[in-house]
PDB file of N, CA and C in Angstrom:
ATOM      1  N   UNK A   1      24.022  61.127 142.879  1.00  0.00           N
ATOM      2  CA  UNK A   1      24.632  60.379 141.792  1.00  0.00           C
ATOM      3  C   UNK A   1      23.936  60.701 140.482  1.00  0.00           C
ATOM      4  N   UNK A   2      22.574  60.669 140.314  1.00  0.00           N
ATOM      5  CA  UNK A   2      21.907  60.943 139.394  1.00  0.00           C
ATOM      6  C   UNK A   2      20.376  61.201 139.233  1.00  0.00           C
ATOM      7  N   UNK A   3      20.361  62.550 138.654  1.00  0.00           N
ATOM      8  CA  UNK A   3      18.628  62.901 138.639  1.00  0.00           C
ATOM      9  C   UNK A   3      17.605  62.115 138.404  1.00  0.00           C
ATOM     10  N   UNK A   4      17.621  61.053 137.753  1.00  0.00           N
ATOM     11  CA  UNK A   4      17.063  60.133 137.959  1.00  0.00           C
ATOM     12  C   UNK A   4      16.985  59.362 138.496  1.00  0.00           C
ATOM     13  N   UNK A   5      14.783  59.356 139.106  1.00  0.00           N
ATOM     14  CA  UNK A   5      14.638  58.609 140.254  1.00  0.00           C
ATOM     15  C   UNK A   5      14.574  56.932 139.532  1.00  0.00           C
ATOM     16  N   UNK A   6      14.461  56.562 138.318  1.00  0.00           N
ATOM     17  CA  UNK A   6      14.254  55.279 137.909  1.00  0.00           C
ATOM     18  C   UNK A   6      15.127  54.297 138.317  1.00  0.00           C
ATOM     19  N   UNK A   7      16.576  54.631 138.647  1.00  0.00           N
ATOM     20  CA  UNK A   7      16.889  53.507 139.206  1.00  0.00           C
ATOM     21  C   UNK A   7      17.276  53.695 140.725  1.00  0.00           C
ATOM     22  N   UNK A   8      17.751  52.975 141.615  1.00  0.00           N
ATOM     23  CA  UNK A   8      18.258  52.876 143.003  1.00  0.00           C
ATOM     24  C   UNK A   8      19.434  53.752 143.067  1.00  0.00           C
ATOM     25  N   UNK A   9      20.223  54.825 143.961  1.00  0.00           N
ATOM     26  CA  UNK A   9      20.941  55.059 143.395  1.00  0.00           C
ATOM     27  C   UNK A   9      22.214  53.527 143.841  1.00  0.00           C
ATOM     28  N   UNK A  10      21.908  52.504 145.319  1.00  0.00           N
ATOM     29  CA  UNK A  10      22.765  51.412 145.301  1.00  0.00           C
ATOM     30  C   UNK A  10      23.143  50.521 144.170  1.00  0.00           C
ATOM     31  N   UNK A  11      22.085  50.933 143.073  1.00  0.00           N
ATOM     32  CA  UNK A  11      22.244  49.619 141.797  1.00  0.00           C
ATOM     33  C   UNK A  11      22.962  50.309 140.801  1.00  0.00           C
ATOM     34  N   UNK A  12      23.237  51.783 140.889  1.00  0.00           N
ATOM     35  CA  UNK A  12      24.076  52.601 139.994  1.00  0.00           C
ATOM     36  C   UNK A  12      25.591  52.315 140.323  1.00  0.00           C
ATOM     37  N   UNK A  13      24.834  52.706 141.809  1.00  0.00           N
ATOM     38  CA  UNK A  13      26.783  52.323 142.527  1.00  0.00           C
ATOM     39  C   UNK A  13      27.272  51.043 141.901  1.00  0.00           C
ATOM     40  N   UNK A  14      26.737  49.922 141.970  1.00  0.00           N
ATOM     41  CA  UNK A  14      27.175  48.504 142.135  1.00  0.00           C
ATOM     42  C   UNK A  14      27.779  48.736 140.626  1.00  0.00           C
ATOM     43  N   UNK A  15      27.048  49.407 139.402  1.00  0.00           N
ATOM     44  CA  UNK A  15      27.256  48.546 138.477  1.00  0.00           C
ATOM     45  C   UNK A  15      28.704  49.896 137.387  1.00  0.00           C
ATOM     46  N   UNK A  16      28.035  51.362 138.073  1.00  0.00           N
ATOM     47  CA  UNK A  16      29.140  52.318 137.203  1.00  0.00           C
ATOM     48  C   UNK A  16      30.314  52.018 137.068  1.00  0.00           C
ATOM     49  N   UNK A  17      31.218  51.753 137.916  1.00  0.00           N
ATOM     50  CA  UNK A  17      32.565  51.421 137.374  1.00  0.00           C
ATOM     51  C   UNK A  17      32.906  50.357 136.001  1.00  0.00           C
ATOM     52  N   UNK A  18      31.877  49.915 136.524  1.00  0.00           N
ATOM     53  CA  UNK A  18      31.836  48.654 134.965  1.00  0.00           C
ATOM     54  C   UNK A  18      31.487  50.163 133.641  1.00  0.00           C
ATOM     55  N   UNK A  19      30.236  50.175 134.104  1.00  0.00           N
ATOM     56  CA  UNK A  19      29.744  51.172 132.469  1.00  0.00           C
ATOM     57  C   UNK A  19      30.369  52.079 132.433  1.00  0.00           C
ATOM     58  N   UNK A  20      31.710  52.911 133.472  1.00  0.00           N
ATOM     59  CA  UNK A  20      32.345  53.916 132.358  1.00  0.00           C
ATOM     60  C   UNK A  20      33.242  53.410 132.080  1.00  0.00           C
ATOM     61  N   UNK A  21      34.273  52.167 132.568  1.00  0.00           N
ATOM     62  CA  UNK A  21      35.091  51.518 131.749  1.00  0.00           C
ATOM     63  C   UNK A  21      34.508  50.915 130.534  1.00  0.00           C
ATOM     64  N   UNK A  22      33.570  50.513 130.204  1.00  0.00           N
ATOM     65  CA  UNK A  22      32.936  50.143 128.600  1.00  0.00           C
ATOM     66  C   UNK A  22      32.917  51.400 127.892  1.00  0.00           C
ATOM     67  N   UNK A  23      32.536  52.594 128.507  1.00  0.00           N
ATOM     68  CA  UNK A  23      32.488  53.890 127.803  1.00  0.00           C
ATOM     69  C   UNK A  23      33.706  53.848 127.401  1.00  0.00           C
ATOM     70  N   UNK A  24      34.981  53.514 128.249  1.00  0.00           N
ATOM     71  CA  UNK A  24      36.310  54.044 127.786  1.00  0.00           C
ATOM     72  C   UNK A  24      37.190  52.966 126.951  1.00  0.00           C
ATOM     73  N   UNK A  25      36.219  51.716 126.907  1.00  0.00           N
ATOM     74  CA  UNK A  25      36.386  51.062 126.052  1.00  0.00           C
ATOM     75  C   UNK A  25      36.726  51.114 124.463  1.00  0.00           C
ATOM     76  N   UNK A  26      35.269  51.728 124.407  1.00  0.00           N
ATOM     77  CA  UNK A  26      35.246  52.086 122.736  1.00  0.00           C
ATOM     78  C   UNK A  26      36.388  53.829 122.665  1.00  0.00           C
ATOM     79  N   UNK A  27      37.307  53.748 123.304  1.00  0.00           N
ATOM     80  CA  UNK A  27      38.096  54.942 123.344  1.00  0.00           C
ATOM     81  C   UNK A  27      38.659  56.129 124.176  1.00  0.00           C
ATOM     82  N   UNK A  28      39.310  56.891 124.218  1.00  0.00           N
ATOM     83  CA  UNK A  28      39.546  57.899 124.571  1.00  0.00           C
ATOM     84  C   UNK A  28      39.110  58.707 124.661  1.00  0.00           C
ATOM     85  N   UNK A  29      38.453  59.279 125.803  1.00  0.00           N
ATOM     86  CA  UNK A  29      37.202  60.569 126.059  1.00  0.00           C
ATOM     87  C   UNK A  29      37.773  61.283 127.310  1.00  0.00           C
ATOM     88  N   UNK A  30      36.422  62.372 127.615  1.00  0.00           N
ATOM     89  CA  UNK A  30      36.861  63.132 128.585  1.00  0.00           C
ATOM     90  C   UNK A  30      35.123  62.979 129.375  1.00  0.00           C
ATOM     91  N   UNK A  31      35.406  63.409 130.576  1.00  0.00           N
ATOM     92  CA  UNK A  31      34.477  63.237 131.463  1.00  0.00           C
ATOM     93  C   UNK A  31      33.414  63.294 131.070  1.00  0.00           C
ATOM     94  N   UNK A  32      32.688  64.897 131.028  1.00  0.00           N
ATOM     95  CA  UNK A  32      31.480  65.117 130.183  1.00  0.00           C
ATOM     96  C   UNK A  32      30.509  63.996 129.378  1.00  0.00           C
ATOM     97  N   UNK A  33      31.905  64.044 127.928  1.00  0.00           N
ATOM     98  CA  UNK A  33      31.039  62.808 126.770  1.00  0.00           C
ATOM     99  C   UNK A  33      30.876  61.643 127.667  1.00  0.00           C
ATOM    100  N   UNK A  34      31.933  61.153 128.700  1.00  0.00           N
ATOM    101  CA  UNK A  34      31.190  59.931 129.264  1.00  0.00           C
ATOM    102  C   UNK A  34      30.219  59.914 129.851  1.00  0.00           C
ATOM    103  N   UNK A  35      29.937  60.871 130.528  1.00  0.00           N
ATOM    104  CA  UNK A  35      27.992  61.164 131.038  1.00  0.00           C
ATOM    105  C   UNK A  35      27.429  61.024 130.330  1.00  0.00           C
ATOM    106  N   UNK A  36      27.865  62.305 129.350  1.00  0.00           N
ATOM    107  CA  UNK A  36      26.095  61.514 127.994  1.00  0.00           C
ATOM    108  C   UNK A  36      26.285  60.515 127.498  1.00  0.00           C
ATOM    109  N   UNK A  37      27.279  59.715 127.132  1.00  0.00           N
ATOM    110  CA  UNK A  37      27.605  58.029 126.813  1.00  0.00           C
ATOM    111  C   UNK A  37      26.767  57.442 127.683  1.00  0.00           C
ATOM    112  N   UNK A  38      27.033  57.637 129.177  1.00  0.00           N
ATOM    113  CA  UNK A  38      25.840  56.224 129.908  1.00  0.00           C
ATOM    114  C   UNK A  38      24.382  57.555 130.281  1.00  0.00           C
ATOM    115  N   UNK A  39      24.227  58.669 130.149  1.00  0.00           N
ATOM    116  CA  UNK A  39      22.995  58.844 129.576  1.00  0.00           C
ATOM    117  C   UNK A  39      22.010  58.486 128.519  1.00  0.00           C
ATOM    118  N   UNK A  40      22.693  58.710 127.518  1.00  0.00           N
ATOM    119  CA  UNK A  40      22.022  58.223 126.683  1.00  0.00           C
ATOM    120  C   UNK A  40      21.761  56.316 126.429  1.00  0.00           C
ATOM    121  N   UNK A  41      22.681  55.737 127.359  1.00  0.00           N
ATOM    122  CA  UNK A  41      22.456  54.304 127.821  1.00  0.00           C
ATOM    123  C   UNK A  41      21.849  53.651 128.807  1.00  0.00           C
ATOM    124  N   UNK A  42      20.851  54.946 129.156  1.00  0.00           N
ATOM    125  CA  UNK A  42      19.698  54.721 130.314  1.00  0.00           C
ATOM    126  C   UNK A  42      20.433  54.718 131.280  1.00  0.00           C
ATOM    127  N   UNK A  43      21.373  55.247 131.753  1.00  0.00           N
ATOM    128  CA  UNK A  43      21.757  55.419 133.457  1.00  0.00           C
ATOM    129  C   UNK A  43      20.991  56.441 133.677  1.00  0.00           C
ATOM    130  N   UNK A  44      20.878  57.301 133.212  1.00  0.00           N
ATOM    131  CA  UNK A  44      20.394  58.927 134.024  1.00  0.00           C
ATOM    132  C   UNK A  44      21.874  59.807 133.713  1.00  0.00           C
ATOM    133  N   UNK A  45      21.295  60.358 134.537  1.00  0.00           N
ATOM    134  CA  UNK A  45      22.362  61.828 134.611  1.00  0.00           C
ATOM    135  C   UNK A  45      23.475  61.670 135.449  1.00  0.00           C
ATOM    136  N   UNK A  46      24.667  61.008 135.039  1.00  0.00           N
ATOM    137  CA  UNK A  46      25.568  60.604 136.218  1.00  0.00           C
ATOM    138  C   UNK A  46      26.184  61.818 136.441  1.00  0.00           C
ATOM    139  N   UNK A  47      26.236  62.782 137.776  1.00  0.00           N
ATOM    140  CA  UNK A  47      26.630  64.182 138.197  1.00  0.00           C
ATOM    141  C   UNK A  47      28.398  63.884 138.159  1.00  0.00           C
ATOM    142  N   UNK A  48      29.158  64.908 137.951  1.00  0.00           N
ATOM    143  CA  UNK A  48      30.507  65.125 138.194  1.00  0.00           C
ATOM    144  C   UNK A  48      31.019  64.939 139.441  1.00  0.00           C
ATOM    145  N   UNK A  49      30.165  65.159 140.510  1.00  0.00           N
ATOM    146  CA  UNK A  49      30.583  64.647 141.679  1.00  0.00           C
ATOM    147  C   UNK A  49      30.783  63.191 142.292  1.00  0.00           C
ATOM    148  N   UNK A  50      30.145  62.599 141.236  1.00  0.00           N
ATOM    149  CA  UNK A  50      30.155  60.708 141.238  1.00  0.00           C
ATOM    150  C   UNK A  50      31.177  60.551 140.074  1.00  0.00           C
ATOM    151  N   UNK A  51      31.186  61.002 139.402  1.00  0.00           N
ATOM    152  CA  UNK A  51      32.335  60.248 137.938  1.00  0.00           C
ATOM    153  C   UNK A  51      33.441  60.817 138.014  1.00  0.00           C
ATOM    154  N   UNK A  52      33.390  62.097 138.645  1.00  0.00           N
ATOM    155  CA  UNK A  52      35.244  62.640 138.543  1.00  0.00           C
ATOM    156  C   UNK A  52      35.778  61.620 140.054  1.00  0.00           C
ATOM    157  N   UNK A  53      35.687  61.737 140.980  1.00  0.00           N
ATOM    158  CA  UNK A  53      35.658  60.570 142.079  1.00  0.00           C
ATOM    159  C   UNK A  53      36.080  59.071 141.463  1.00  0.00           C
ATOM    160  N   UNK A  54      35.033  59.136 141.060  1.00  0.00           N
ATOM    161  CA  UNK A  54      35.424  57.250 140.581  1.00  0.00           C
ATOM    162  C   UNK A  54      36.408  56.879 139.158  1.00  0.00           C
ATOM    163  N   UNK A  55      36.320  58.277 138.468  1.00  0.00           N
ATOM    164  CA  UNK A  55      37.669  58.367 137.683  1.00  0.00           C
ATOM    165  C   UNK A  55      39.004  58.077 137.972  1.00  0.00           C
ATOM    166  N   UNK A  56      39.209  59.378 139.306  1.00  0.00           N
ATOM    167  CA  UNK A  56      39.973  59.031 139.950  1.00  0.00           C
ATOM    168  C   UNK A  56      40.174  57.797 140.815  1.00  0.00           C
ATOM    169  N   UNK A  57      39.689  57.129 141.342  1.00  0.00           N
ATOM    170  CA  UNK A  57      39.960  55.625 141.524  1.00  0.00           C
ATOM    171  C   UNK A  57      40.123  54.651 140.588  1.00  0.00           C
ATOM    172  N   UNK A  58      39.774  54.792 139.710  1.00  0.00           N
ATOM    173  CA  UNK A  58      40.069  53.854 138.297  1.00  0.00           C
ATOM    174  C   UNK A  58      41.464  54.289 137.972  1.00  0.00           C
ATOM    175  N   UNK A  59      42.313  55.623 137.823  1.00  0.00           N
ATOM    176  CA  UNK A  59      43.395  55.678 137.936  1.00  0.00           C
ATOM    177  C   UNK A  59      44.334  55.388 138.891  1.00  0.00           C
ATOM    178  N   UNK A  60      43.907  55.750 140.017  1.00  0.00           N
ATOM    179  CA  UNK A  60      45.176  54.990 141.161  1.00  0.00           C
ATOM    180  C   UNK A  60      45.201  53.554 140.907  1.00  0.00           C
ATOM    181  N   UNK A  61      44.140  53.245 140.743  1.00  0.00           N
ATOM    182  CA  UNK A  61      44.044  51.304 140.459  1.00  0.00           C
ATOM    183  C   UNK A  61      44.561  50.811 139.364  1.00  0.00           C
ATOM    184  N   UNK A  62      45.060  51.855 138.666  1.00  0.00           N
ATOM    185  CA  UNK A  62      45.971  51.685 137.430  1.00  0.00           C
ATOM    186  C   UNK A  62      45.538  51.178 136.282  1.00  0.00           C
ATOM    187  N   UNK A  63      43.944  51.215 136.373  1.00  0.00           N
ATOM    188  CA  UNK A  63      42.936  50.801 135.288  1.00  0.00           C
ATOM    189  C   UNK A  63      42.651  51.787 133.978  1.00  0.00           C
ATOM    190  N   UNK A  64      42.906  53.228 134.707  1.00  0.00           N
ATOM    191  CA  UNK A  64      42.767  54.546 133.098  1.00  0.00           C
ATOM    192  C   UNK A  64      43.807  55.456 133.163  1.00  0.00           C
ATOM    193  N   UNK A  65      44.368  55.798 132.242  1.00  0.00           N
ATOM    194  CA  UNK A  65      44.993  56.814 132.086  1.00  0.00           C
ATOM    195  C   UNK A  65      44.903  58.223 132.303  1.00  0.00           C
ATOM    196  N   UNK A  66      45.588  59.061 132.478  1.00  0.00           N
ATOM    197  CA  UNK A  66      44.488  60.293 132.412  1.00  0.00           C
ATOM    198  C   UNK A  66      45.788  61.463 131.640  1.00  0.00           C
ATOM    199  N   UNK A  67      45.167  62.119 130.716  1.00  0.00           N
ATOM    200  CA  UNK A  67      46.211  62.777 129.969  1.00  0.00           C
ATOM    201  C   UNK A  67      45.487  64.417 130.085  1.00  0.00           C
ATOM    202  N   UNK A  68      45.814  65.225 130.336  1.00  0.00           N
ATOM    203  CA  UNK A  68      45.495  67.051 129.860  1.00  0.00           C
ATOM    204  C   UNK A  68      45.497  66.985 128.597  1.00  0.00           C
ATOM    205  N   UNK A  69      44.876  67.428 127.746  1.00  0.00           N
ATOM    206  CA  UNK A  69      44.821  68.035 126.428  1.00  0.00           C
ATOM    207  C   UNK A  69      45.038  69.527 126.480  1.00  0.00           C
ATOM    208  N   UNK A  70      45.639  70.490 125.844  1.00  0.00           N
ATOM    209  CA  UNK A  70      44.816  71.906 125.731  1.00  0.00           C
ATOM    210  C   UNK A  70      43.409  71.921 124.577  1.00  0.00           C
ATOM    211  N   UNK A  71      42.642  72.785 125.278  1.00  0.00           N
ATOM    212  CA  UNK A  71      41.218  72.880 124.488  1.00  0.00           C
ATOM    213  C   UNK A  71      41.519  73.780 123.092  1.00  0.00           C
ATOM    214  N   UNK A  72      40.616  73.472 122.533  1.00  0.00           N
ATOM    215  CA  UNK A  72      40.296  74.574 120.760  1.00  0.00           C
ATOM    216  C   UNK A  72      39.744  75.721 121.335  1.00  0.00           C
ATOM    217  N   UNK A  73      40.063  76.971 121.854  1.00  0.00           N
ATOM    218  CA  UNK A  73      39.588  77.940 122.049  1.00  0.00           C
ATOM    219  C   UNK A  73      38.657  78.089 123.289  1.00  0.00           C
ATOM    220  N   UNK A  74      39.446  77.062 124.126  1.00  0.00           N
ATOM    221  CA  UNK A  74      39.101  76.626 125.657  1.00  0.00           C
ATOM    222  C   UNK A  74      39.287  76.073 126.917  1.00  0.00           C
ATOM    223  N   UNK A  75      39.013  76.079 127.526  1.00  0.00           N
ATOM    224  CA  UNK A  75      39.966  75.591 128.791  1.00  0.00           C
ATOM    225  C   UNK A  75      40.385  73.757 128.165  1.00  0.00           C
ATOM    226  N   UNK A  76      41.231  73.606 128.999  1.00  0.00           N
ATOM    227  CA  UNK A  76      41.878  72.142 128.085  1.00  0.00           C
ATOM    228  C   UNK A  76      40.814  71.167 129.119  1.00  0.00           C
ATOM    229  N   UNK A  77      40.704  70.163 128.838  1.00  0.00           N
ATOM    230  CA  UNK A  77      40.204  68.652 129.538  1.00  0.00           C
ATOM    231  C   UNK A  77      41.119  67.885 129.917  1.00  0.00           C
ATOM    232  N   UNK A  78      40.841  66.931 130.671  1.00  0.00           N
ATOM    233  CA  UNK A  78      41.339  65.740 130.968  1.00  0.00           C
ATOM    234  C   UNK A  78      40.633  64.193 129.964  1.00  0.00           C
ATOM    235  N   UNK A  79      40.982  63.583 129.441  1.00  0.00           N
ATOM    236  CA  UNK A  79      40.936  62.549 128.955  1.00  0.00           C
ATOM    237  C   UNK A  79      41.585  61.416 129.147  1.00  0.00           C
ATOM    238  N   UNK A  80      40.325  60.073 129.355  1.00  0.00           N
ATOM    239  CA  UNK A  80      40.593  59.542 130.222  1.00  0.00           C
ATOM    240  C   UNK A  80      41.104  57.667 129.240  1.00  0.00           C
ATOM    241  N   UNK A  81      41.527  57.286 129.337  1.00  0.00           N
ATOM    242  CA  UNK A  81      41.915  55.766 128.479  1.00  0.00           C
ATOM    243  C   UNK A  81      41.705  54.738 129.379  1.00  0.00           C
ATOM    244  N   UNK A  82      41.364  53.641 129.289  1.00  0.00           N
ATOM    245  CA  UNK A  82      41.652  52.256 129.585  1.00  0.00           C
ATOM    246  C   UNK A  82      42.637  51.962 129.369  1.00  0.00           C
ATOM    247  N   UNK A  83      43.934  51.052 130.292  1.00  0.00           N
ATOM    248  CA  UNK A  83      45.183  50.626 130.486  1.00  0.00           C
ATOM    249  C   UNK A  83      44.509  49.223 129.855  1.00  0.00           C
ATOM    250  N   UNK A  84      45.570  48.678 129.296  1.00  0.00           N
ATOM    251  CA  UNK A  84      45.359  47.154 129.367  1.00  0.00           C
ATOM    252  C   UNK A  84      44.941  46.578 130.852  1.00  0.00           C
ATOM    253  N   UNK A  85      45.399  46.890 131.719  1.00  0.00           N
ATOM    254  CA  UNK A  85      44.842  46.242 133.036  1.00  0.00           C
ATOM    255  C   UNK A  85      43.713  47.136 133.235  1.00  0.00           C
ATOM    256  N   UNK A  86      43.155  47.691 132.950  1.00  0.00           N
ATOM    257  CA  UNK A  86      41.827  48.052 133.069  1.00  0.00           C
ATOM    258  C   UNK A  86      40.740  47.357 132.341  1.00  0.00           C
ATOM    259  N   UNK A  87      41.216  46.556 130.680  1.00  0.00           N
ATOM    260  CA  UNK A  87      40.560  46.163 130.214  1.00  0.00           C
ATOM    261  C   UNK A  87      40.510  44.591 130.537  1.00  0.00           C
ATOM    262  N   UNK A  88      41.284  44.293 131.102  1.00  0.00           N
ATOM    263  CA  UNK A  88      41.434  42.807 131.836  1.00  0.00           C
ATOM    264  C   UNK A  88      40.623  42.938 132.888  1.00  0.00           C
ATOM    265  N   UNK A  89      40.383  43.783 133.615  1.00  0.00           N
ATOM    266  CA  UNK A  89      39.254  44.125 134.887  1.00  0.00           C
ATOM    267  C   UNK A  89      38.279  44.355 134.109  1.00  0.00           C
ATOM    268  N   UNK A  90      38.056  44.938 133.310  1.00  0.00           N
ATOM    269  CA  UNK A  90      36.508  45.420 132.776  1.00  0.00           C
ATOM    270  C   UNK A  90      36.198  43.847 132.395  1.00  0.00           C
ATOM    271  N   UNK A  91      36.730  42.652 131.618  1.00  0.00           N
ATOM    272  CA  UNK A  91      36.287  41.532 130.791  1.00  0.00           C
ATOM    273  C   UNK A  91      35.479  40.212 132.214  1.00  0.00           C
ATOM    274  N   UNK A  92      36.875  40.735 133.098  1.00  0.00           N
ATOM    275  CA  UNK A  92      36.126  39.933 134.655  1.00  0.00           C
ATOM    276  C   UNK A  92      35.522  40.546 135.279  1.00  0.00           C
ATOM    277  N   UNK A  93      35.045  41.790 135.319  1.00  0.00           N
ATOM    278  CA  UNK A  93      33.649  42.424 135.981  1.00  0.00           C
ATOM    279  C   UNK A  93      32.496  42.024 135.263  1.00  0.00           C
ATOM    280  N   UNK A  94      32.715  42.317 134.042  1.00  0.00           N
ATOM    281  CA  UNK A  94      31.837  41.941 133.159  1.00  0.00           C
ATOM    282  C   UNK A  94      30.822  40.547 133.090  1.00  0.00           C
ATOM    283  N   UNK A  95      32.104  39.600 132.858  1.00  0.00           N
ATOM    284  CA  UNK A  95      32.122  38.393 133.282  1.00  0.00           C
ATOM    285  C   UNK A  95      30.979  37.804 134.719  1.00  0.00           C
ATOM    286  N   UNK A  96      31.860  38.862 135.633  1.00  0.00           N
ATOM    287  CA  UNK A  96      31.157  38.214 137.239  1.00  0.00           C
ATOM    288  C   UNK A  96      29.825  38.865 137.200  1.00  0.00           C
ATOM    289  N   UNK A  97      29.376  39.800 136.378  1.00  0.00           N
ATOM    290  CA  UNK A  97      28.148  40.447 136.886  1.00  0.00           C
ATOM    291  C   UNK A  97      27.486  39.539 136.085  1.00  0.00           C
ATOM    292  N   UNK A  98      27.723  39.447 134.966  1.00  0.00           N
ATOM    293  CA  UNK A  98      26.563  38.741 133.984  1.00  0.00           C
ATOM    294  C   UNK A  98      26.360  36.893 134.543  1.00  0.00           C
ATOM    295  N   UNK A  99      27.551  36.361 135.598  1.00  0.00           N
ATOM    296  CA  UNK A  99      27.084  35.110 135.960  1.00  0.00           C
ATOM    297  C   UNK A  99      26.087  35.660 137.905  1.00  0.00           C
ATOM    298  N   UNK A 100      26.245  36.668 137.908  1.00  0.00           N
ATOM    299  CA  UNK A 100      25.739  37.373 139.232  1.00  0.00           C
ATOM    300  C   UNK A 100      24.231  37.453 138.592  1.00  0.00           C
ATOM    301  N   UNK A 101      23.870  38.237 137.179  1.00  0.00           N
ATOM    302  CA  UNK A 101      22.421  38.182 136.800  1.00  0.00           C
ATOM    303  C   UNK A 101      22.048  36.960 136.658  1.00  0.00           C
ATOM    304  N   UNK A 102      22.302  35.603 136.426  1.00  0.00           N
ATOM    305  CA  UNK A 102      21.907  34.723 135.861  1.00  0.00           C
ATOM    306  C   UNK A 102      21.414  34.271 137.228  1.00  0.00           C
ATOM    307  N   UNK A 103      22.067  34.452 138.195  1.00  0.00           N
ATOM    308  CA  UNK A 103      21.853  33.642 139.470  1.00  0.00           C
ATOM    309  C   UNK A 103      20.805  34.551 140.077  1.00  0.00           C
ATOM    310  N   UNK A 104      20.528  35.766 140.230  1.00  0.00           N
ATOM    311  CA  UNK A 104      19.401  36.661 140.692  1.00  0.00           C
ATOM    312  C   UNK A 104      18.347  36.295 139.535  1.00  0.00           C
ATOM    313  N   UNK A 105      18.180  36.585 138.270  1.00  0.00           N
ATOM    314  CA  UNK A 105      17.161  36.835 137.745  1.00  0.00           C
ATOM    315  C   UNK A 105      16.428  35.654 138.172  1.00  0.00           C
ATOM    316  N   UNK A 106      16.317  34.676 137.839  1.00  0.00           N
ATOM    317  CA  UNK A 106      15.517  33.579 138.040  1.00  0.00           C
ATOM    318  C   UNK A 106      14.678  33.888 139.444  1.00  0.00           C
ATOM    319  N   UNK A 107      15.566  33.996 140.771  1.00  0.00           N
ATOM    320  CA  UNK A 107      15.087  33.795 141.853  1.00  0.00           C
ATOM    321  C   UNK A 107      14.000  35.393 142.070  1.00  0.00           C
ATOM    322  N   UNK A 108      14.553  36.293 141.508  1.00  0.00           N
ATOM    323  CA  UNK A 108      13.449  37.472 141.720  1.00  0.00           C
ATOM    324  C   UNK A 108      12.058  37.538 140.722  1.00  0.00           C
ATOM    325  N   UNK A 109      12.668  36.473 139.236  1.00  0.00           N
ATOM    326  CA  UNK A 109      11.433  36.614 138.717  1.00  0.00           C
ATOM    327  C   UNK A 109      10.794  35.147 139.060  1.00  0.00           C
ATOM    328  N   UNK A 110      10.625  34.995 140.236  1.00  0.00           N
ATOM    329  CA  UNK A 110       9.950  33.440 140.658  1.00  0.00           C
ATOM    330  C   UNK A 110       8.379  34.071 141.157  1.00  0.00           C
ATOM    331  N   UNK A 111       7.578  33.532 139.901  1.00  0.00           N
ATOM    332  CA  UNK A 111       6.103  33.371 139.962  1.00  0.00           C
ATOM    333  C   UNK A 111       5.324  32.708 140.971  1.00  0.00           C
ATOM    334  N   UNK A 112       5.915  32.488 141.827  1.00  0.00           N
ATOM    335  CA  UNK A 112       5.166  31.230 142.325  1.00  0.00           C
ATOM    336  C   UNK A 112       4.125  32.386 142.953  1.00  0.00           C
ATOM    337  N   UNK A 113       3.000  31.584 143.771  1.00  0.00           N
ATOM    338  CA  UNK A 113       1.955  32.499 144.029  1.00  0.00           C
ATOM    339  C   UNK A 113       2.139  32.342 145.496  1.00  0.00           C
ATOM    340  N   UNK A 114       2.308  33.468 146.414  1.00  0.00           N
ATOM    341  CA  UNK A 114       2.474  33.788 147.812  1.00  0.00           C
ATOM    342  C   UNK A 114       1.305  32.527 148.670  1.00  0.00           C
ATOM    343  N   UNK A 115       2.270  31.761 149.459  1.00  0.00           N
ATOM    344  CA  UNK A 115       0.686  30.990 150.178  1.00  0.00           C
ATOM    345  C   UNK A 115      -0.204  32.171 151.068  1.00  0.00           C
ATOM    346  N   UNK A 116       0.224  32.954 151.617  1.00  0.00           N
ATOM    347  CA  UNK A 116      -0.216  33.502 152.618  1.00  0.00           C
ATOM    348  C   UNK A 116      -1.516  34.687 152.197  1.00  0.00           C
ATOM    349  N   UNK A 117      -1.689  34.636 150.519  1.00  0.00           N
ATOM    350  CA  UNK A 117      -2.935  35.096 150.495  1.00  0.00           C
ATOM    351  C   UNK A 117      -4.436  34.162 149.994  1.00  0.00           C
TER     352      UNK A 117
END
């Protein structure tokens, strides 16, 4: 999924579909720029073999669009949009993860001091 060992790759899984629909949020892109979009947003290096995959499931699910362009003096791309029902899924993923952190953080950052030492 990605060259980087900093995160899990299970906690990438759980959370990518959310962060490239926010990528495709702010617009209309093509695969590539969305890698360096959640690269440069501390995911790591999300490989083509994880994002063209889950692209494609975001389209059968009728969440992105996907249009051919021809390229400027290059092979053409695919570019990918958020459907309105994609952005209605992105607002309740969104939604459920951030009441999902509220309910983990507390309990993992619990100080208490282990009896057993």
């Amino acid at each position: 999924m990605t060259d980087d060992p900093e995160w899990p790759t299970e906690w990438l899984r759980a959370v990518l579909s959310q962060a490239v629909m926010r990528v495709l949020a702010g617009g209309t892109t093509y695969g590539y720029a969305i890698s360096v979009q959640l690269e440069a947003a501390g995911f790591g290096k999300v490989k083509g073999g994880t994002l063209y995959p889950l692209l494609a499931r975001l389209e059968a699910a009728g969440l992105v669009l996907v249009e051919w362009r021809a390229g400027e003096g290059g092979p053409g791309r695919k570019y990918y949009e958020l459907t309105p029902s994609g952005r209605r899924s992105l607002a309740q993923q969104t939604e459920r993860w951030t009441r999902f952190v509220s309910v983990t953080r507390p309990h993992l950052q619990d100080t208490t001091e282990d009896p057993h030492e």
